[in-house]
Protein backbone atom coordinates (compact mmCIF):
# COMPACT_ATOMS: atom_id res chain seq x y z
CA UNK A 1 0.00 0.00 0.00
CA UNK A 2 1.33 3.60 -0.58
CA UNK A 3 3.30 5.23 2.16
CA UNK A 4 3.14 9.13 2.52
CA UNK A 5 6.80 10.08 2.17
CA UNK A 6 7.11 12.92 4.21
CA UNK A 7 6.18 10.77 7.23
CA UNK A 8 9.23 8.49 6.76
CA UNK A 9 11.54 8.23 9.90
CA UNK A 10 14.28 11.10 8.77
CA UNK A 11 17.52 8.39 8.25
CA UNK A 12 15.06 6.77 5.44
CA UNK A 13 14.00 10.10 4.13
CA UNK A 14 17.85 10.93 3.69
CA UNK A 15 18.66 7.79 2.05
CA UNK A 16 16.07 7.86 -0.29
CA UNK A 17 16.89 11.75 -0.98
CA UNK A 18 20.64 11.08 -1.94
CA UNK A 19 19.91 8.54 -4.31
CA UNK A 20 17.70 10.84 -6.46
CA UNK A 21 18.67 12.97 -8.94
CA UNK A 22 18.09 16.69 -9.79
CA UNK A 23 15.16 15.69 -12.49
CA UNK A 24 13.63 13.54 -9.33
CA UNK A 25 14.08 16.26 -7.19
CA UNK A 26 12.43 18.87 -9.10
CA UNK A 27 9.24 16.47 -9.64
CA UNK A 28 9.36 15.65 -5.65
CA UNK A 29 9.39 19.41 -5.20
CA UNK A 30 5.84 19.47 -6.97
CA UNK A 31 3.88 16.97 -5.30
CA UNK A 32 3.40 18.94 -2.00
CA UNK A 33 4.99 22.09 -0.01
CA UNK A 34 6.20 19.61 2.73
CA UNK A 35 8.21 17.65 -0.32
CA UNK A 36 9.55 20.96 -1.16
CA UNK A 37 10.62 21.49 2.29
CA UNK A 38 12.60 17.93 2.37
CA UNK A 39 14.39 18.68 -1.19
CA UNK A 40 17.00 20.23 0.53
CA UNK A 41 17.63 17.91 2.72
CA UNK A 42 19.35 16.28 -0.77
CA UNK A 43 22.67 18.63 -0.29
CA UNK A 44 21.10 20.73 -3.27
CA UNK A 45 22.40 23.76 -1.50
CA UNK A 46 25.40 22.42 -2.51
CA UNK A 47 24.77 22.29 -6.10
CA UNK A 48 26.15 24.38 -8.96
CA UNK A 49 24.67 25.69 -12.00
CA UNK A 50 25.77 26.25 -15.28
CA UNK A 51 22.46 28.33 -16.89
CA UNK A 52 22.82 28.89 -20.91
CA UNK A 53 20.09 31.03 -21.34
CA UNK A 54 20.50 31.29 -24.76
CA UNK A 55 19.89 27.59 -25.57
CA UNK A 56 17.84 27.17 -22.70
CA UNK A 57 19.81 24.55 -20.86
CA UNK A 58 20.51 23.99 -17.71
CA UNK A 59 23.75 22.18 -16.01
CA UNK A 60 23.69 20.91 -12.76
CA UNK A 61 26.90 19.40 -10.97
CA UNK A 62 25.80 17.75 -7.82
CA UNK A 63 27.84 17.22 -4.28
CA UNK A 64 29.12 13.49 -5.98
CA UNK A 65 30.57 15.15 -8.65
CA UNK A 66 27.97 14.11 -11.06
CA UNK A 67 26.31 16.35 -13.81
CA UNK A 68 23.18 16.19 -15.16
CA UNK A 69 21.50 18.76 -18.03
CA UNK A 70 18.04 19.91 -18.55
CA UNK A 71 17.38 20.55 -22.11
CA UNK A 72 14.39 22.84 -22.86
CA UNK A 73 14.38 22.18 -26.71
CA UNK A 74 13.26 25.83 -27.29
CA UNK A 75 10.23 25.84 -25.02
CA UNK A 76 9.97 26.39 -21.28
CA UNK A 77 8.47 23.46 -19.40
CA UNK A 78 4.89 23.73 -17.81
CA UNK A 79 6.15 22.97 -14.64
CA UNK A 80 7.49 26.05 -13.88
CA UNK A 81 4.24 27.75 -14.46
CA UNK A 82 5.95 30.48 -16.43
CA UNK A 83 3.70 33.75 -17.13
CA UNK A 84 5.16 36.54 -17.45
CA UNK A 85 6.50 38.88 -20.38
CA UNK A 86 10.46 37.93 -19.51
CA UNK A 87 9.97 34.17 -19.27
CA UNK A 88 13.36 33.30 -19.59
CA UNK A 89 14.60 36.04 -16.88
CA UNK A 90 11.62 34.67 -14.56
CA UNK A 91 12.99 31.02 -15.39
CA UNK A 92 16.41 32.60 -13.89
CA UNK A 93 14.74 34.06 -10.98
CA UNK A 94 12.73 30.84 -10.13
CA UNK A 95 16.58 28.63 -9.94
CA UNK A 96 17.97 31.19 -8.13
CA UNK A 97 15.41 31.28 -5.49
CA UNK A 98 14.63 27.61 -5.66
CA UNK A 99 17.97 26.11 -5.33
CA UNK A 100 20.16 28.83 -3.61
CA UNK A 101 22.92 29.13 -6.31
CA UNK A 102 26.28 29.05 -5.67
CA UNK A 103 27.74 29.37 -9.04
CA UNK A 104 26.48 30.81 -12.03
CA UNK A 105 27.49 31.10 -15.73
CA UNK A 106 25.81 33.59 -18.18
CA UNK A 107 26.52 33.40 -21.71
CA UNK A 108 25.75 35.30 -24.86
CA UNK A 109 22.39 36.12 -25.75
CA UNK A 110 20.55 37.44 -22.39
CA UNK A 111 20.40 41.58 -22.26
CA UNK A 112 18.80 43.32 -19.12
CA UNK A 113 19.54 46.21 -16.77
CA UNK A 114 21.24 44.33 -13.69
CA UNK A 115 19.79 45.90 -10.39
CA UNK A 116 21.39 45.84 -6.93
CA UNK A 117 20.98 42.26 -5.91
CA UNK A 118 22.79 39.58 -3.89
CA UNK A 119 25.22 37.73 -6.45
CA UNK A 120 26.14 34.23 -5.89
CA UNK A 121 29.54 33.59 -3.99
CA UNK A 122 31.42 32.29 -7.14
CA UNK A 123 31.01 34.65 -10.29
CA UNK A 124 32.29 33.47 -13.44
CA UNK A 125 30.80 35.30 -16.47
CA UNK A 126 31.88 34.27 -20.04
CA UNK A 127 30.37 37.23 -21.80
CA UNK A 128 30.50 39.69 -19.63
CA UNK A 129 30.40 42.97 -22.01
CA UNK A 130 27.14 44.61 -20.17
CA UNK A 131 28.90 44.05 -16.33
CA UNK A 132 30.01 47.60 -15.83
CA UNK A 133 32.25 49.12 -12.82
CA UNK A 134 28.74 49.68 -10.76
CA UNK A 135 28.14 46.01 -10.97
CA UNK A 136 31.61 45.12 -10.39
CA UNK A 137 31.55 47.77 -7.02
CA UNK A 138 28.50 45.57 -5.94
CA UNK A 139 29.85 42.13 -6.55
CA UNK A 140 32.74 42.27 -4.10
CA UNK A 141 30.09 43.24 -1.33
CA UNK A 142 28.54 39.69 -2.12
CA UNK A 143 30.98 37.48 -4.32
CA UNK A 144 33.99 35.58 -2.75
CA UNK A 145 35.56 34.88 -6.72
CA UNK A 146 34.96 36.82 -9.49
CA UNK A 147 35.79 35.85 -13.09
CA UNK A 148 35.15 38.22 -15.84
CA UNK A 149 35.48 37.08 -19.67
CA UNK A 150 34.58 39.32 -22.48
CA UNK A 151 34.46 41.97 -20.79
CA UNK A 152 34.23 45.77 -21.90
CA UNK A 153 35.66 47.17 -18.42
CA UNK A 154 38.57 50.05 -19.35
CA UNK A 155 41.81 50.43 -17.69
CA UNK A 156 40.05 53.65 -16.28
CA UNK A 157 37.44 51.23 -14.89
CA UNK A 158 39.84 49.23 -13.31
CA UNK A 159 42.53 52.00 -12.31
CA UNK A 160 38.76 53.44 -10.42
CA UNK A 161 38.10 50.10 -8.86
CA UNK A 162 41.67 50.13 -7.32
CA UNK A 163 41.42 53.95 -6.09
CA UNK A 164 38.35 53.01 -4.57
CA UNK A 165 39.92 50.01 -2.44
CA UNK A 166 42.96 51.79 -1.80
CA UNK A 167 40.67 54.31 -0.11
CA UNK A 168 38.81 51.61 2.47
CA UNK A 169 35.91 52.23 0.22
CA UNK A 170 34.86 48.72 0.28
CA UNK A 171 34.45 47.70 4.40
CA UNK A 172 31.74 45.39 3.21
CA UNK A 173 33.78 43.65 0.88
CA UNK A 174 33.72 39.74 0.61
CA UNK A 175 35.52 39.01 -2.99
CA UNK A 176 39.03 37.87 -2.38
CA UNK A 177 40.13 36.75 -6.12
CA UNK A 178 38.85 39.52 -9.21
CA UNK A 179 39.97 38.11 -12.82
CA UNK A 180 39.04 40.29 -15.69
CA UNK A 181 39.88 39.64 -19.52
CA UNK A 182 38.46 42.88 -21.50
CA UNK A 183 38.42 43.93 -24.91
CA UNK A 184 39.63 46.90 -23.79
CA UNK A 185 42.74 46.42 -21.82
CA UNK A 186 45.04 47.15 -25.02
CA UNK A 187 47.46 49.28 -23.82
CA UNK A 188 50.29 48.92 -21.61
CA UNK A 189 50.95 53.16 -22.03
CA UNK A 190 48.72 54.51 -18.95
CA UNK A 191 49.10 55.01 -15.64
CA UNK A 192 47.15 52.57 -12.47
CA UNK A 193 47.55 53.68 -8.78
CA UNK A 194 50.58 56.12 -9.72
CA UNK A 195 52.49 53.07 -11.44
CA UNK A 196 53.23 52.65 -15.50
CA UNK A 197 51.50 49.91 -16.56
CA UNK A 198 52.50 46.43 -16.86
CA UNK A 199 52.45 46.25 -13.16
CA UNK A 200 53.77 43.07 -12.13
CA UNK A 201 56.93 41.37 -10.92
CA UNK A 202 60.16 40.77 -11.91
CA UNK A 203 60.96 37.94 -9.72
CA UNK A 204 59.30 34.70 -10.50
CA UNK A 205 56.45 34.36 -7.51
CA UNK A 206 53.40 32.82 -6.92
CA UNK A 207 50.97 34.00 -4.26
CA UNK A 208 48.62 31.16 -3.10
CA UNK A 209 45.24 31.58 -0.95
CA UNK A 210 42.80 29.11 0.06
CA UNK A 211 40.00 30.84 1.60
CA UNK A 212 36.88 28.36 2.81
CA UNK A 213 36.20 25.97 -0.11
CA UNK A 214 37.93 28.67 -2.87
CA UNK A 215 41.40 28.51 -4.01
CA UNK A 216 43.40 31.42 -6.16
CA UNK A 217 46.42 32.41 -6.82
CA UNK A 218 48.55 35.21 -8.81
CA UNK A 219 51.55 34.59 -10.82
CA UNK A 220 54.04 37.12 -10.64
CA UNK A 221 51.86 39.77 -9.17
CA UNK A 222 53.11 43.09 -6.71
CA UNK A 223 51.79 43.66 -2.81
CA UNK A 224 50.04 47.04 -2.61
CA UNK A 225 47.94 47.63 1.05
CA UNK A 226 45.15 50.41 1.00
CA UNK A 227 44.79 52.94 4.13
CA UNK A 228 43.20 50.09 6.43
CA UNK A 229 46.50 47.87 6.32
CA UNK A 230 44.78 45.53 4.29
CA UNK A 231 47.26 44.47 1.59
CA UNK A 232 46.52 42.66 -2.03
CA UNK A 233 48.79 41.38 -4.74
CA UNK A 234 48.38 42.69 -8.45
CA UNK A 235 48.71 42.04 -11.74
CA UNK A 236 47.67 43.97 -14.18
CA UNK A 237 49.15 43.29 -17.28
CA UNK A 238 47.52 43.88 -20.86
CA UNK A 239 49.75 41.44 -22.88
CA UNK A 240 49.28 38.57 -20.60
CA UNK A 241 46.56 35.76 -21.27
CA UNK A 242 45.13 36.72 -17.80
CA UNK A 243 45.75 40.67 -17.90
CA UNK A 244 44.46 41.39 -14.43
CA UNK A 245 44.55 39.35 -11.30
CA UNK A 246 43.82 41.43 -7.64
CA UNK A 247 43.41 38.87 -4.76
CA UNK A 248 43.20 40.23 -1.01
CA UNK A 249 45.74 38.33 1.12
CA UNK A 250 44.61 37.36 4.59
């Protein structure tokens, strides 16, 4: 005879959980608000999320490792009850709020005005062209690793972004590793924090942090420490496949 599931002793309810995957998950999720209360008892917290919003897919990488992909074929599924004029920015806003995101990836193909929100502790955009220095001065108040590709941030962006931290304008700030590839670092001629760009090293280093589950690190990169003592390594060079690297040290 059927068994109501939410009334299984918890150790059962756990087992069961763990052994179902994201697509089980999100059906389980449906079937009643105290099933959506248990789905995180899965680890899904733990999850990360790769969302192409261009091809409407979605990439999952559980807690084992293991990666599963929802594939919208060009339509948006019934099931999340979709409505309104943006339905693929309210398909965003449903994962984000659903799942708690950790990670997330936006490609090509999504344009909207990004408002003051919370972002998700690891950043990694891969075309990042509409991220400006506003969004980038809001990031580090939520982010703890930001990675910027495609990007359409200036020197003068960046040489702003480094004035401001030099200045303890940032006491909120939780980023530890920024990495920025833009379009429009193409000269090594101007002038960042008083210093002639390249600004790097001479002597072969590598500065190493591990900071909770994160890990970064900056190759060749110079200590600079703003007025609260607080000292950073840079590297901000335009000719180098990863022009600029900033990482707080502890």
């Amino acid at each position: 005879m059927p068994i109501s599931f939410p009334i299984l002793p918890r150790l059962v309810k756990l087992e069961i959980l763990s052994n179902m995957t994201p697509f089980e998950l999100f059906a389980l999720s449906h079937c009643s608000k105290r099933c959506t209360e248990l789905v995180p008892l899965a680890g899904t917290k733990d999850y990360q999320y790769i969302i192409d919003l261009s091809n409407l897919t979605i990439a999952i990488r559980a807690g084992n490792f293991q990666q599963y992909t929802f594939s919208f074929n060009g339509t948006l599924p019934d099931a999340f009850a979709i409505s309104s004029q943006n339905p693929i920015l309210e398909l965003k806003t449903y994962l984000l709020k659903f799942f708690d995101i950790s990670a997330l990836n936006k490609f090509a193909g999504l344009r909207f005005t990004c408002k003051s929100i919370k972002f998700p502790q690891e950043l990694r955009i891969e075309n990042s062209s509409w991220f400006g220095i506003g969004q980038l001065c809001s990031a580090v108040n939520s982010s703890v690793k930001i990675e910027l590709h495609g990007s359409l941030l200036s020197i003068e962006d960046m040489s702003l972004f480094l004035e401001k931290w030099m200045a303890g304008e940032f006491p909120n700030m939780t980023t530890f590793l920024i990495e920025i590839h833009s379009h429009r670092f193409n000269s090594n001629d101007a002038r960042v924090l008083g210093m002639q760009l390249p600004i790097w090293s001479l002597e072969r280093t590598v500065t190493k942090r591990y900071f909770d589950r994160f890990y970064g690190w900056v190759v060749d990169g110079t200590i600079i420490k703003n007025v609260n003592g607080v000292s950073a390594v840079l590297k901000f060079h335009t000719d180098s496949p990863n022009p600029f690297h900033f990482m707080v040290l502890a």
